[in-house]
PDB file of N, CA and C in Angstrom:
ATOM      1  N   UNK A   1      73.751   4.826  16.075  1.00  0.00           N
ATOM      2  CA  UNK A   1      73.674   3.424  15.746  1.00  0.00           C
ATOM      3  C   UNK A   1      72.936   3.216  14.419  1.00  0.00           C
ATOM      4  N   UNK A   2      72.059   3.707  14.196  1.00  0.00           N
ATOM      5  CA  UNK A   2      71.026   3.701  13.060  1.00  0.00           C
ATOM      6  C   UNK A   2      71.800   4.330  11.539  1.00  0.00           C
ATOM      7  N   UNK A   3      72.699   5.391  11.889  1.00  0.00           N
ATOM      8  CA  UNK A   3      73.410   5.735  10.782  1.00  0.00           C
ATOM      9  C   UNK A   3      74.287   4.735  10.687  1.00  0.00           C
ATOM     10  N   UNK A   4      74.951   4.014  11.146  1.00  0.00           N
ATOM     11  CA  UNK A   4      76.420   3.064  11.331  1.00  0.00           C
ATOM     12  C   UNK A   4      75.431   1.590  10.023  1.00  0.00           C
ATOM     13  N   UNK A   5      74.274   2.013  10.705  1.00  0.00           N
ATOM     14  CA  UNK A   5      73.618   0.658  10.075  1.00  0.00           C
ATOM     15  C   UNK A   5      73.189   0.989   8.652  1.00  0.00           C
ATOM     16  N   UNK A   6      72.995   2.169   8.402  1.00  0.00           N
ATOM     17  CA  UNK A   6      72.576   2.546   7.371  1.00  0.00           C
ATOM     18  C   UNK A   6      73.435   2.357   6.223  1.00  0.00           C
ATOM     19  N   UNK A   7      74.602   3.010   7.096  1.00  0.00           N
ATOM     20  CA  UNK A   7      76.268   2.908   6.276  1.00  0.00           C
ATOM     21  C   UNK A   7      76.311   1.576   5.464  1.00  0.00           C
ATOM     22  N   UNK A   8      75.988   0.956   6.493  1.00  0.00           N
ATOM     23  CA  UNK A   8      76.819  -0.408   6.145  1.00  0.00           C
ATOM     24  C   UNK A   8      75.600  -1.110   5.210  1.00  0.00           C
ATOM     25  N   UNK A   9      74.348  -0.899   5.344  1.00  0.00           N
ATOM     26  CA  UNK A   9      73.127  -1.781   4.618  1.00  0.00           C
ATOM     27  C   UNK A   9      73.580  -1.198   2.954  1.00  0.00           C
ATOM     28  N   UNK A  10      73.700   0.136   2.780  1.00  0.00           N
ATOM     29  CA  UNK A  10      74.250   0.875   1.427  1.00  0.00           C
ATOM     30  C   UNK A  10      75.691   0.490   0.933  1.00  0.00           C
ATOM     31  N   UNK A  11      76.629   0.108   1.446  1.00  0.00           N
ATOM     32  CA  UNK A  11      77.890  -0.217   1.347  1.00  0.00           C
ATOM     33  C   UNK A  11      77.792  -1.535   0.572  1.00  0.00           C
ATOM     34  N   UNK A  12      77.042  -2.566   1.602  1.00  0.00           N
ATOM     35  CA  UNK A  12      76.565  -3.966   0.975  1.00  0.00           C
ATOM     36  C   UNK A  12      75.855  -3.945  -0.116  1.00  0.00           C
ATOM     37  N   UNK A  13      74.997  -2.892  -0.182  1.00  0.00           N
ATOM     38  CA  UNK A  13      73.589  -3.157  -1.521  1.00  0.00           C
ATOM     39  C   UNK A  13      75.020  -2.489  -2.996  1.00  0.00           C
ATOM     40  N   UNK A  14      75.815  -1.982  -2.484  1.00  0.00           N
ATOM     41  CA  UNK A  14      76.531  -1.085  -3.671  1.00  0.00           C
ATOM     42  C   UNK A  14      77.785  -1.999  -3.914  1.00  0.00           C
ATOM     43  N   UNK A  15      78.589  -2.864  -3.358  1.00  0.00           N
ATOM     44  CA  UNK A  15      78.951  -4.276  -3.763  1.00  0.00           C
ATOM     45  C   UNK A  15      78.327  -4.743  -4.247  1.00  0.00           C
ATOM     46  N   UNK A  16      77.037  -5.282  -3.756  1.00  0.00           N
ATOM     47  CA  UNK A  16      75.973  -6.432  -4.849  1.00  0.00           C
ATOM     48  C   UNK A  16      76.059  -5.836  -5.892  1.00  0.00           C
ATOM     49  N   UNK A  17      75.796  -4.844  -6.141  1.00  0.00           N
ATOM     50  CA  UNK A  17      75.542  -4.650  -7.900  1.00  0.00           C
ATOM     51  C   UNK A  17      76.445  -4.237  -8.338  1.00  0.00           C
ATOM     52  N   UNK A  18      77.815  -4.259  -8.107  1.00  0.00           N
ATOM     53  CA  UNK A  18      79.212  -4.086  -8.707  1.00  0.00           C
ATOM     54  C   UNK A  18      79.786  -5.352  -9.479  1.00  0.00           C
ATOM     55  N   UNK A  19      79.214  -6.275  -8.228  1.00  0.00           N
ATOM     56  CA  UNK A  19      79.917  -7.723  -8.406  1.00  0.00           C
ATOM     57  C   UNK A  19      78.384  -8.216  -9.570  1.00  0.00           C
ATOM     58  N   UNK A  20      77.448  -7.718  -9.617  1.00  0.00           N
ATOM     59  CA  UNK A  20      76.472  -8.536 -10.472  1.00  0.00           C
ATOM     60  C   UNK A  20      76.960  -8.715 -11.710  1.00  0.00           C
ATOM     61  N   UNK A  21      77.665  -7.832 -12.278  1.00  0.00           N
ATOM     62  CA  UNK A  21      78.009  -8.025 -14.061  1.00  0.00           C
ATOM     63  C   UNK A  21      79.064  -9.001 -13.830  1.00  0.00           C
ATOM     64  N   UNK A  22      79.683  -9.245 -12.646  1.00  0.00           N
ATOM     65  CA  UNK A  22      80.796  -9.956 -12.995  1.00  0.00           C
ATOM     66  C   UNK A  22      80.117 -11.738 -13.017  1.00  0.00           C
ATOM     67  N   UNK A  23      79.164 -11.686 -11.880  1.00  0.00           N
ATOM     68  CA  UNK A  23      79.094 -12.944 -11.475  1.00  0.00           C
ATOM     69  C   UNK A  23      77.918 -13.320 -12.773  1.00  0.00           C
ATOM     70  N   UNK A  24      77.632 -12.438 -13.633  1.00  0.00           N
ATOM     71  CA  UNK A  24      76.690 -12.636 -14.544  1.00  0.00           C
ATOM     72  C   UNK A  24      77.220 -13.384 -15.911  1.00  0.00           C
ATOM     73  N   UNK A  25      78.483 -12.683 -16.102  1.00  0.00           N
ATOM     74  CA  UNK A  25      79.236 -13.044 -17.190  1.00  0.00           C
ATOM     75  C   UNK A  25      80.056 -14.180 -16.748  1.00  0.00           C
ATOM     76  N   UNK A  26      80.547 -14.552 -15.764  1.00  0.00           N
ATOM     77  CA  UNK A  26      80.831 -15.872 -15.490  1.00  0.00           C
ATOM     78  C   UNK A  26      79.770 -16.655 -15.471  1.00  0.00           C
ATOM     79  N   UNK A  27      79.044 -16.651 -15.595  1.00  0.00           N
ATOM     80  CA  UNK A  27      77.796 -17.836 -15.727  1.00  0.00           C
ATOM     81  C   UNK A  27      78.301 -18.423 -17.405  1.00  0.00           C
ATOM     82  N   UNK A  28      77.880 -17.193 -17.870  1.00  0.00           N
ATOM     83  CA  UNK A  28      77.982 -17.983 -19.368  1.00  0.00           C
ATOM     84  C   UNK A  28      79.790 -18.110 -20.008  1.00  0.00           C
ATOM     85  N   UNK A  29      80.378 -17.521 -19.243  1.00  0.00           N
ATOM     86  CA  UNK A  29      81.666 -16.884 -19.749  1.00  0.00           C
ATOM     87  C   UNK A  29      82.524 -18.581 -19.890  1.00  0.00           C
ATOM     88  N   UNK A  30      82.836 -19.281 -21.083  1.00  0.00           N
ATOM     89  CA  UNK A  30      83.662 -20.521 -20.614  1.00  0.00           C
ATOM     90  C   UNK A  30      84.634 -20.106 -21.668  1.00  0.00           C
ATOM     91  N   UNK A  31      85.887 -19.570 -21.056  1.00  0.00           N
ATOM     92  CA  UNK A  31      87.003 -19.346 -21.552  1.00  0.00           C
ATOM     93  C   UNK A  31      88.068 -20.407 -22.840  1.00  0.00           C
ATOM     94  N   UNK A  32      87.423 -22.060 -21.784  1.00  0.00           N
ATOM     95  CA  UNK A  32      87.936 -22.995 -22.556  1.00  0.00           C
ATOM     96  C   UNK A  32      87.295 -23.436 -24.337  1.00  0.00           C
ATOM     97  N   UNK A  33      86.027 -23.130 -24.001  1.00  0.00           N
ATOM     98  CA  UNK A  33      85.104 -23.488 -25.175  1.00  0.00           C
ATOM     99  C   UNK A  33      85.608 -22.104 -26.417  1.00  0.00           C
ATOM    100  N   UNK A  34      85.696 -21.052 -25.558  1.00  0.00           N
ATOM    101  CA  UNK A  34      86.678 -19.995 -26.876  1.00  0.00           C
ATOM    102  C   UNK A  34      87.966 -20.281 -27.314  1.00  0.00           C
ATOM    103  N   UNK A  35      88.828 -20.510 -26.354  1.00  0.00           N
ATOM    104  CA  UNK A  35      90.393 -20.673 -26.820  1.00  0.00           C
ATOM    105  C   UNK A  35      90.201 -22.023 -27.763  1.00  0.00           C
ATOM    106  N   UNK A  36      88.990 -22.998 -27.661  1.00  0.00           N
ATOM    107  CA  UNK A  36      89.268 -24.224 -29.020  1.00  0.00           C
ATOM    108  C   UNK A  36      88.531 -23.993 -30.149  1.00  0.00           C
ATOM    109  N   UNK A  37      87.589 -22.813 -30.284  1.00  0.00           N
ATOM    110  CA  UNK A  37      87.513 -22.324 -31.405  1.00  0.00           C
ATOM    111  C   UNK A  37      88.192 -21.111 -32.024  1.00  0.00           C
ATOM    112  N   UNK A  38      89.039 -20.518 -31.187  1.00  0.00           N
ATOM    113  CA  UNK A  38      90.110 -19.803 -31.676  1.00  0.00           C
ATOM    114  C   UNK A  38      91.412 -20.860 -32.204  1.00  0.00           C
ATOM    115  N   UNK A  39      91.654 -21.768 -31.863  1.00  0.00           N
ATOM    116  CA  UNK A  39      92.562 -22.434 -32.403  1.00  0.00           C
ATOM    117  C   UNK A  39      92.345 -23.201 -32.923  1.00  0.00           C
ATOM    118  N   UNK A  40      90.885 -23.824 -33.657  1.00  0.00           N
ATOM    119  CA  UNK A  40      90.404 -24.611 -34.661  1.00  0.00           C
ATOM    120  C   UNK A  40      90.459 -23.597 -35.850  1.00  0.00           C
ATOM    121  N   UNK A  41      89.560 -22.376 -35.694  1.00  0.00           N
ATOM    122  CA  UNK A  41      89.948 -21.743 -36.802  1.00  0.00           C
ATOM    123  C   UNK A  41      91.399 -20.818 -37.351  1.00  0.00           C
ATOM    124  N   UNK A  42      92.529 -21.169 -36.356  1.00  0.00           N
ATOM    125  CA  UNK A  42      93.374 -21.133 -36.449  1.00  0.00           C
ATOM    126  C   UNK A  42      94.300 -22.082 -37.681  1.00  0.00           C
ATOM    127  N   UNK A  43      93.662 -23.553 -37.022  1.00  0.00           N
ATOM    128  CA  UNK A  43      94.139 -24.564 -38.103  1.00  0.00           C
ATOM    129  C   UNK A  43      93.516 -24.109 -39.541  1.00  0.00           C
ATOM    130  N   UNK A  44      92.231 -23.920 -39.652  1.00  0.00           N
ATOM    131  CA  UNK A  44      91.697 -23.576 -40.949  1.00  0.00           C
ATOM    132  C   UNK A  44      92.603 -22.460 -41.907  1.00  0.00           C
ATOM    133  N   UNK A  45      92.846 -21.305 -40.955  1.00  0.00           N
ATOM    134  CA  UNK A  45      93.489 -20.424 -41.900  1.00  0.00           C
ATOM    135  C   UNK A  45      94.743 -21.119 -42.456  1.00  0.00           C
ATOM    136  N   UNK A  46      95.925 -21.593 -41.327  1.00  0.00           N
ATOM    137  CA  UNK A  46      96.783 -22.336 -42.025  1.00  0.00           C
ATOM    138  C   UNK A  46      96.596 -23.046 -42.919  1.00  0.00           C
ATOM    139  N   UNK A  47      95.646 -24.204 -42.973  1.00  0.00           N
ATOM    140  CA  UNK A  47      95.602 -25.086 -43.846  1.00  0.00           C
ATOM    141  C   UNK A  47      95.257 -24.447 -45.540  1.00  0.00           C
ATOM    142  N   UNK A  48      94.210 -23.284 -45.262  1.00  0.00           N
ATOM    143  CA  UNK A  48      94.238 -22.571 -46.272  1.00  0.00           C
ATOM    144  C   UNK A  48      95.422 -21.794 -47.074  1.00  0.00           C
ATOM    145  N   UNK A  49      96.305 -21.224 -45.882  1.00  0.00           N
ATOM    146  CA  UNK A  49      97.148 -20.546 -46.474  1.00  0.00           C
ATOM    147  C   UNK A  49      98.419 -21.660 -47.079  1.00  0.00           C
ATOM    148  N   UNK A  50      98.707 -22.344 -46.276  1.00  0.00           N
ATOM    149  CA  UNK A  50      99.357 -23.506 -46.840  1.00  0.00           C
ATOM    150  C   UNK A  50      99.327 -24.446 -47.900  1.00  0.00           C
ATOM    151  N   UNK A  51      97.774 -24.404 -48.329  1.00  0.00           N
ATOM    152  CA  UNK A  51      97.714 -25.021 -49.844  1.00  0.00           C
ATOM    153  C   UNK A  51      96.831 -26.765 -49.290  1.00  0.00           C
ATOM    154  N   UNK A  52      97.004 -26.891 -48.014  1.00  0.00           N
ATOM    155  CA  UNK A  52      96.457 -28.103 -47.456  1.00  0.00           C
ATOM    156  C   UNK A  52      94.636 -27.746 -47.453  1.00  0.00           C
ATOM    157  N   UNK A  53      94.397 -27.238 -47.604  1.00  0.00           N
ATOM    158  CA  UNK A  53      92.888 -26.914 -47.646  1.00  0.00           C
ATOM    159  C   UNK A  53      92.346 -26.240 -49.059  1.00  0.00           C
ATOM    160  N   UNK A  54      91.455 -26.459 -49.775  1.00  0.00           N
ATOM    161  CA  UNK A  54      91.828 -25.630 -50.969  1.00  0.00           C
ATOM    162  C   UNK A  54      90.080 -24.486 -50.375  1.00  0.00           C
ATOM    163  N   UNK A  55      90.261 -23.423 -51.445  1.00  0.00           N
ATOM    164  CA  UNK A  55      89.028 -22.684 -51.199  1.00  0.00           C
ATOM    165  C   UNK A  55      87.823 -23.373 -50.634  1.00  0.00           C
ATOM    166  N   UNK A  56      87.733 -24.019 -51.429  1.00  0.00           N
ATOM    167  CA  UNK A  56      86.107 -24.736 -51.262  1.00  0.00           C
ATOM    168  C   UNK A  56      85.975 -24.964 -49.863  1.00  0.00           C
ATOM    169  N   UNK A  57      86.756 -25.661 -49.386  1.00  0.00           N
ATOM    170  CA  UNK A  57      87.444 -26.551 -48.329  1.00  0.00           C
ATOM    171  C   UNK A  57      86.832 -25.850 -46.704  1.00  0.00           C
ATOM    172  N   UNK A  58      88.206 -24.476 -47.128  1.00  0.00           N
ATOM    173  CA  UNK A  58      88.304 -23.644 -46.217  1.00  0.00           C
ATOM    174  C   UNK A  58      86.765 -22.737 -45.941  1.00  0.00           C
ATOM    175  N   UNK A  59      85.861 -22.749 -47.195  1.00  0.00           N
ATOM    176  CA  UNK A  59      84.737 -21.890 -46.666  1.00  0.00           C
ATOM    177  C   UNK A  59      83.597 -22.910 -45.852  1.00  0.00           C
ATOM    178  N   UNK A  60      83.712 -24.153 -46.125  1.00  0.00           N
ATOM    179  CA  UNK A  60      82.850 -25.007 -45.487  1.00  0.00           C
ATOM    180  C   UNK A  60      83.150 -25.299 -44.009  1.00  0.00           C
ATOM    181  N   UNK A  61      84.414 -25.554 -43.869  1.00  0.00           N
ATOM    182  CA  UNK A  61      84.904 -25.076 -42.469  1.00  0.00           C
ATOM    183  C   UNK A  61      84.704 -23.839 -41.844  1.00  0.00           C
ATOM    184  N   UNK A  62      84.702 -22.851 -42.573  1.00  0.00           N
ATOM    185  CA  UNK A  62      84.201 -21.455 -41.491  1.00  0.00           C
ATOM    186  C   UNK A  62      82.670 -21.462 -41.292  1.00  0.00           C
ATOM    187  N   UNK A  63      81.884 -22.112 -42.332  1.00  0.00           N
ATOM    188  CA  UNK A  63      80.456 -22.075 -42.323  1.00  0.00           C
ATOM    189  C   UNK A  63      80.497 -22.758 -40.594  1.00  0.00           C
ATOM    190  N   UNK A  64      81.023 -23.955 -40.767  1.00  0.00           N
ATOM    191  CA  UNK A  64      80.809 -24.488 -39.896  1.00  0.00           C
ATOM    192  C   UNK A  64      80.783 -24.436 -38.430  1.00  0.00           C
ATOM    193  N   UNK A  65      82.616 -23.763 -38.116  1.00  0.00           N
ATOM    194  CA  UNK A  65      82.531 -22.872 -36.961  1.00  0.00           C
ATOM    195  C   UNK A  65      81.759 -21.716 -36.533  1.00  0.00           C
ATOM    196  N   UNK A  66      80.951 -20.940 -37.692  1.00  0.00           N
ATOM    197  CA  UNK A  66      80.256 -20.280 -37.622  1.00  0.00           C
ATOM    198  C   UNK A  66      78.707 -20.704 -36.968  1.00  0.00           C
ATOM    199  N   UNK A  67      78.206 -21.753 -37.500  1.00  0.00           N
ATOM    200  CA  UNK A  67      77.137 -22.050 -36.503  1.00  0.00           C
ATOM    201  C   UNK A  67      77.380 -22.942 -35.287  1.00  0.00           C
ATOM    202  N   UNK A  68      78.833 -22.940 -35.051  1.00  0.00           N
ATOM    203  CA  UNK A  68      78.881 -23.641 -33.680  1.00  0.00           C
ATOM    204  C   UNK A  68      78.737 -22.779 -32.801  1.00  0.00           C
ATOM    205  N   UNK A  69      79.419 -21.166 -33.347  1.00  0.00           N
ATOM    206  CA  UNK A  69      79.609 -20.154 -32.398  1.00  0.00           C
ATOM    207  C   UNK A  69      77.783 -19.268 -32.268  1.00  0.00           C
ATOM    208  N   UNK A  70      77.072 -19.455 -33.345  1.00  0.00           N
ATOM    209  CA  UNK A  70      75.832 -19.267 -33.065  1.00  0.00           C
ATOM    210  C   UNK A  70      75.225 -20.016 -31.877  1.00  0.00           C
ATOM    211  N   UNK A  71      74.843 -21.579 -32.266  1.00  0.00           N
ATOM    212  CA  UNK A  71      74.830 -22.568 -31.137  1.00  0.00           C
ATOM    213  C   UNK A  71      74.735 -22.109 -29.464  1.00  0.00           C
ATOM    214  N   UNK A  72      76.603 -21.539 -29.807  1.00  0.00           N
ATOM    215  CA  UNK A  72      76.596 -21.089 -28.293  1.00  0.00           C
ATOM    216  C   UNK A  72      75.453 -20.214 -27.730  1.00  0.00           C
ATOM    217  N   UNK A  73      75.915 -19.436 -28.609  1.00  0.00           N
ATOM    218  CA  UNK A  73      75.458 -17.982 -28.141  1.00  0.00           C
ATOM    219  C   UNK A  73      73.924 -18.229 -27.769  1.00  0.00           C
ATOM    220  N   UNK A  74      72.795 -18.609 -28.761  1.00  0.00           N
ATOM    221  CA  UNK A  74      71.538 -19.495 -28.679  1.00  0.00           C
ATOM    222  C   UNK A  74      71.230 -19.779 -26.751  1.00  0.00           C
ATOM    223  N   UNK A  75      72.553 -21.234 -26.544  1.00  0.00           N
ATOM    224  CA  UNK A  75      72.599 -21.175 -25.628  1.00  0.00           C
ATOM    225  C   UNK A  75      73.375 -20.122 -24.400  1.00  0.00           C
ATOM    226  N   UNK A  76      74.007 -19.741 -24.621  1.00  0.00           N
ATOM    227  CA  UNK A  76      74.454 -18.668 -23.603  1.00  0.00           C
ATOM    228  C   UNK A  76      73.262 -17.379 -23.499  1.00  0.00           C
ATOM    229  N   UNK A  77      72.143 -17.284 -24.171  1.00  0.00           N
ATOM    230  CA  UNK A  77      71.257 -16.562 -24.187  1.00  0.00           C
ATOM    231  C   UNK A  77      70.559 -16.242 -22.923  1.00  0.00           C
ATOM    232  N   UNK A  78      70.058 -17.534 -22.215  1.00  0.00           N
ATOM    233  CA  UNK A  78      69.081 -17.156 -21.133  1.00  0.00           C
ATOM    234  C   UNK A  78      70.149 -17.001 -20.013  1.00  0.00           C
ATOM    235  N   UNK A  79      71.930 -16.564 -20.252  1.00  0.00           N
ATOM    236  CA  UNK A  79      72.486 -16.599 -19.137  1.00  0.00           C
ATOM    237  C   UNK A  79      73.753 -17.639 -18.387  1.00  0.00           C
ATOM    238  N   UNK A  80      72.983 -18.496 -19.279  1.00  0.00           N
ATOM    239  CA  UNK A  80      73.660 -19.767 -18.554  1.00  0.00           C
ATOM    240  C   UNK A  80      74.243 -20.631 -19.261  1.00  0.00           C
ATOM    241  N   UNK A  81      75.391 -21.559 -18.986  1.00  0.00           N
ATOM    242  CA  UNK A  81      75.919 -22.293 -19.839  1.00  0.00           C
ATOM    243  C   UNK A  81      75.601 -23.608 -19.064  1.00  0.00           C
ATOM    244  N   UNK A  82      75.196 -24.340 -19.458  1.00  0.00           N
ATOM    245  CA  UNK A  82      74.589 -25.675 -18.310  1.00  0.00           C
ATOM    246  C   UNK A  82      75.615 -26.605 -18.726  1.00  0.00           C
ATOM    247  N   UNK A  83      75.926 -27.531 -17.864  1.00  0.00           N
ATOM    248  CA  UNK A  83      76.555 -28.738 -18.038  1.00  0.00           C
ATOM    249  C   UNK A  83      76.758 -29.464 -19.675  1.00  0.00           C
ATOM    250  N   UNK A  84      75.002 -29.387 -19.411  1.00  0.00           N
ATOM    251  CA  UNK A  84      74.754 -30.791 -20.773  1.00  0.00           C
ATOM    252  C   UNK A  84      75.140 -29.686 -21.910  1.00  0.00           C
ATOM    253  N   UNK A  85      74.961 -28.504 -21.935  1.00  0.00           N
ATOM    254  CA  UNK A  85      75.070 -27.804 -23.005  1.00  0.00           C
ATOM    255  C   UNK A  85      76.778 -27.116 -23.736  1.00  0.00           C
ATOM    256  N   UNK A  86      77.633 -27.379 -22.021  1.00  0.00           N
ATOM    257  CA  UNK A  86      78.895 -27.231 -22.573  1.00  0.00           C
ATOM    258  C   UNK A  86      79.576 -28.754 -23.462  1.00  0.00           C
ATOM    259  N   UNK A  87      78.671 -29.674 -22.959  1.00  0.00           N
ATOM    260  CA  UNK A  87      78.885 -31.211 -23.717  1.00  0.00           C
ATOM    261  C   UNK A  87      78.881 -30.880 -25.180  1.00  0.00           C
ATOM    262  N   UNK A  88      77.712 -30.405 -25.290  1.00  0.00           N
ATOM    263  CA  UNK A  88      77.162 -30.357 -26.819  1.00  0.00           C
ATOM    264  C   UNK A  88      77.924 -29.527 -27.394  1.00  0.00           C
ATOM    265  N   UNK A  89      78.428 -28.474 -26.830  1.00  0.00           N
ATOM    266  CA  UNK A  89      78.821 -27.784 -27.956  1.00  0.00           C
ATOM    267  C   UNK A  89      80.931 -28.516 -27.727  1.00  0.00           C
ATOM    268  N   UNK A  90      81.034 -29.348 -26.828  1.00  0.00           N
ATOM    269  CA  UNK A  90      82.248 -29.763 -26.964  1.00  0.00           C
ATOM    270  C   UNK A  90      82.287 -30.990 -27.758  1.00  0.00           C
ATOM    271  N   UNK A  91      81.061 -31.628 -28.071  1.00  0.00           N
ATOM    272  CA  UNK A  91      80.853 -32.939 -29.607  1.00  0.00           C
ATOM    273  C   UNK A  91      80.688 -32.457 -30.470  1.00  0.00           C
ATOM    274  N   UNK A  92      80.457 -30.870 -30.903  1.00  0.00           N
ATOM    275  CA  UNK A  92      80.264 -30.185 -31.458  1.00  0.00           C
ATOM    276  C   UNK A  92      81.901 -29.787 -32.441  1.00  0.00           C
ATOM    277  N   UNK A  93      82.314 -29.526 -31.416  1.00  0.00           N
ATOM    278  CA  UNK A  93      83.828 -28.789 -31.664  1.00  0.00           C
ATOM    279  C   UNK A  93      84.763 -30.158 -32.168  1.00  0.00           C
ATOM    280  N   UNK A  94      84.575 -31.288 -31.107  1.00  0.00           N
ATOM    281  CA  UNK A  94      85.203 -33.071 -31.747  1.00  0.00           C
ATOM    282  C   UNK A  94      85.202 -32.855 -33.331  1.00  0.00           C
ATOM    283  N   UNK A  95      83.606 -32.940 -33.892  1.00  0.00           N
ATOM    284  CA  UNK A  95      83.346 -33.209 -35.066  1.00  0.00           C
ATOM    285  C   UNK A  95      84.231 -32.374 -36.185  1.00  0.00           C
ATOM    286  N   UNK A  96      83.706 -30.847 -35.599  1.00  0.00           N
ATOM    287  CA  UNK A  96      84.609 -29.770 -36.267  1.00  0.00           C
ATOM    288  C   UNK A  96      86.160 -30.299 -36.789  1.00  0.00           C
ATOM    289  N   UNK A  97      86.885 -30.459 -35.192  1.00  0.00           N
ATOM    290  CA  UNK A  97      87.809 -31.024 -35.648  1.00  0.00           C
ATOM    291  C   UNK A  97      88.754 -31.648 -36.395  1.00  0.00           C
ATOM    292  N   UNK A  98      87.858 -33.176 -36.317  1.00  0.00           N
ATOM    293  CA  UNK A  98      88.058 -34.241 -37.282  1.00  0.00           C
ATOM    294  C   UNK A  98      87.325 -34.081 -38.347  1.00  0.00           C
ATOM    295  N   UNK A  99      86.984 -32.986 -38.719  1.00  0.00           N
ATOM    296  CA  UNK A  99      86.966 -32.409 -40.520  1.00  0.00           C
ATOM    297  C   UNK A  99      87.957 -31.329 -40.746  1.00  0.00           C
ATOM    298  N   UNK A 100      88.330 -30.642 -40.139  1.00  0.00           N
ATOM    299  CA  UNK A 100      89.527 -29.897 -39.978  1.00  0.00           C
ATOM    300  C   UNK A 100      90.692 -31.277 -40.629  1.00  0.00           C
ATOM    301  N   UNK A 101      90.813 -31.856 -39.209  1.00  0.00           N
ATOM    302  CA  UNK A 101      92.250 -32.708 -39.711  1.00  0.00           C
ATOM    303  C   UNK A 101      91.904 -33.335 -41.213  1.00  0.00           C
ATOM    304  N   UNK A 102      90.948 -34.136 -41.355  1.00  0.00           N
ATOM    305  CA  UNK A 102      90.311 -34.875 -42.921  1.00  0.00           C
ATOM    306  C   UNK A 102      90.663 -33.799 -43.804  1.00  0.00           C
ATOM    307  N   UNK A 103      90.313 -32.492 -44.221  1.00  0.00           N
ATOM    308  CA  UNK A 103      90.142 -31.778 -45.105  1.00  0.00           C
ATOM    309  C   UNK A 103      92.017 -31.519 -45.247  1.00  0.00           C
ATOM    310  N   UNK A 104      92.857 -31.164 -43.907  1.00  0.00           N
ATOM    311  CA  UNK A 104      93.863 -30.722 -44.291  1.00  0.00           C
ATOM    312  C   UNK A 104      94.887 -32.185 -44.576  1.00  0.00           C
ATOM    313  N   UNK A 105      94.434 -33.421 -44.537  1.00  0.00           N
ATOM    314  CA  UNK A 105      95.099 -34.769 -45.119  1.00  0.00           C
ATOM    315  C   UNK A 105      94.544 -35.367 -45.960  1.00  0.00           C
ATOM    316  N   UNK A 106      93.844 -34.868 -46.549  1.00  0.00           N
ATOM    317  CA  UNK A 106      93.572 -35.699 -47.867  1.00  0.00           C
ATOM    318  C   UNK A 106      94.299 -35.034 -48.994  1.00  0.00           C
ATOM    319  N   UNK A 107      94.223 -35.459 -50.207  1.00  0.00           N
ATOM    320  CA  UNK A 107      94.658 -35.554 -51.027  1.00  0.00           C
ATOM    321  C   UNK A 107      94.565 -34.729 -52.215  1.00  0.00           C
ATOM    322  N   UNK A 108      93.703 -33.327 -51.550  1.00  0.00           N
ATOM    323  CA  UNK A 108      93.778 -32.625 -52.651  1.00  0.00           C
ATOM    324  C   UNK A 108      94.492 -31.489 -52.243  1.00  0.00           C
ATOM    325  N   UNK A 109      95.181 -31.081 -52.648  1.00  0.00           N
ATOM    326  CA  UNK A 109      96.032 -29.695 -52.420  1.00  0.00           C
ATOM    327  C   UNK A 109      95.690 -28.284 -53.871  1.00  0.00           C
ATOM    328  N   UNK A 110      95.993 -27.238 -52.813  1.00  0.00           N
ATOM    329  CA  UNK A 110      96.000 -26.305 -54.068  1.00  0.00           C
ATOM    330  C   UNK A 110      97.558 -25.850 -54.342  1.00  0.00           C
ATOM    331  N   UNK A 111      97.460 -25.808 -55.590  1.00  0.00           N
ATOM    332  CA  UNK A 111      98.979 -25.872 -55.950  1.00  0.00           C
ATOM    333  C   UNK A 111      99.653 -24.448 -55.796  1.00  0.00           C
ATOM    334  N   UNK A 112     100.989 -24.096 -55.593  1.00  0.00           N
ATOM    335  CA  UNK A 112     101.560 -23.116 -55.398  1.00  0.00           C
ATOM    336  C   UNK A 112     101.643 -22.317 -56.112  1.00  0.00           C
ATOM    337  N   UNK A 113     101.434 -20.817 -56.267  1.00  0.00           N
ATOM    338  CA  UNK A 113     100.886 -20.169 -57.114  1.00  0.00           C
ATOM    339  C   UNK A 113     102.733 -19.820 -58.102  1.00  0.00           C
ATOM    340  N   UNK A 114     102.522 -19.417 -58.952  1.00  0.00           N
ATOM    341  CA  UNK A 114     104.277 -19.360 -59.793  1.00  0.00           C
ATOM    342  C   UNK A 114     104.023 -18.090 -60.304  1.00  0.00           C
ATOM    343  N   UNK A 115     105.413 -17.555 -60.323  1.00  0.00           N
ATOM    344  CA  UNK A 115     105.081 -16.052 -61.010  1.00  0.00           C
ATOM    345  C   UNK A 115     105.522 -16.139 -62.061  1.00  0.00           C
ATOM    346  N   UNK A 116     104.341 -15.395 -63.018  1.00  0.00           N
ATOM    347  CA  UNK A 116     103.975 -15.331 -64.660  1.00  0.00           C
ATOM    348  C   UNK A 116     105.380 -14.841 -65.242  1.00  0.00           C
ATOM    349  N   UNK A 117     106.220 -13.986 -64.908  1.00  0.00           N
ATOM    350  CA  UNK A 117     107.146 -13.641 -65.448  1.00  0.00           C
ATOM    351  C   UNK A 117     108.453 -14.645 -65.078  1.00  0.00           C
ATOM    352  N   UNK A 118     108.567 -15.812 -64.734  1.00  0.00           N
ATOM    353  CA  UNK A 118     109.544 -17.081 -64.601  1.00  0.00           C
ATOM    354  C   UNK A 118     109.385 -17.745 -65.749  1.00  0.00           C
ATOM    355  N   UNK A 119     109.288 -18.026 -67.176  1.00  0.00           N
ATOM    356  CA  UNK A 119     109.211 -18.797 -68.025  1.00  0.00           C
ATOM    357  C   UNK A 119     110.407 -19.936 -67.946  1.00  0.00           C
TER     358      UNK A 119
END
């Protein structure tokens, strides 16, 4: 009886710490908050490569996603992604946004590059 119990007290303790990395990284893990900065800076490259963003444009926008994705991390630090803190960094990402769209509709474009040997 005492071995049967033993079995099983070691069986349980060796699940718990299988499942710990998982249930650890789901704490902070928010899949949604990545896929909209993968596809914000998605828009950026286009807009760059497209001529709708000019240099300048496009590096102030990566600055930018760049300390949103710090931000996170800051917060994803002690573990956890809290409520109020997935807010923030989702008014965070709004703003991003709507400088994304501004930068790639306004009115300055970079012009299409022409090759030197077309006179």
């Amino acid at each position: 009886m005492k071995k049967i119990f033993v079995s099983m007290l070691t069986t349980g303790v060796a699940c718990m710490l299988a499942a710990a990395p998982v249930l650890a990284a789901s704490a902070t893990d928010d899949p949604g908050i990545q896929k909209r900065m993968d596809i914000q800076q998605k828009r950026i490259d286009q807009g760059g490569q497209s001529g709708q963003i000019t240099p300048k444009e496009e590096k102030k926008l990566d600055k930018q996603q760049q300390r949103i994705k710090k931000k996170e991390a800051r917060m994803k630090s002690d573990g956890k992604l809290t409520k109020k803190e997935r807010a923030k960094l989702t008014k965070e990402q709004n703003k991003a946004s709507q400088k994304i769209y501004k930068e790639k509709h306004d009115n300055q474009v970079v012009p299409p590059a022409t090759p030197s040997s077309v006179k």
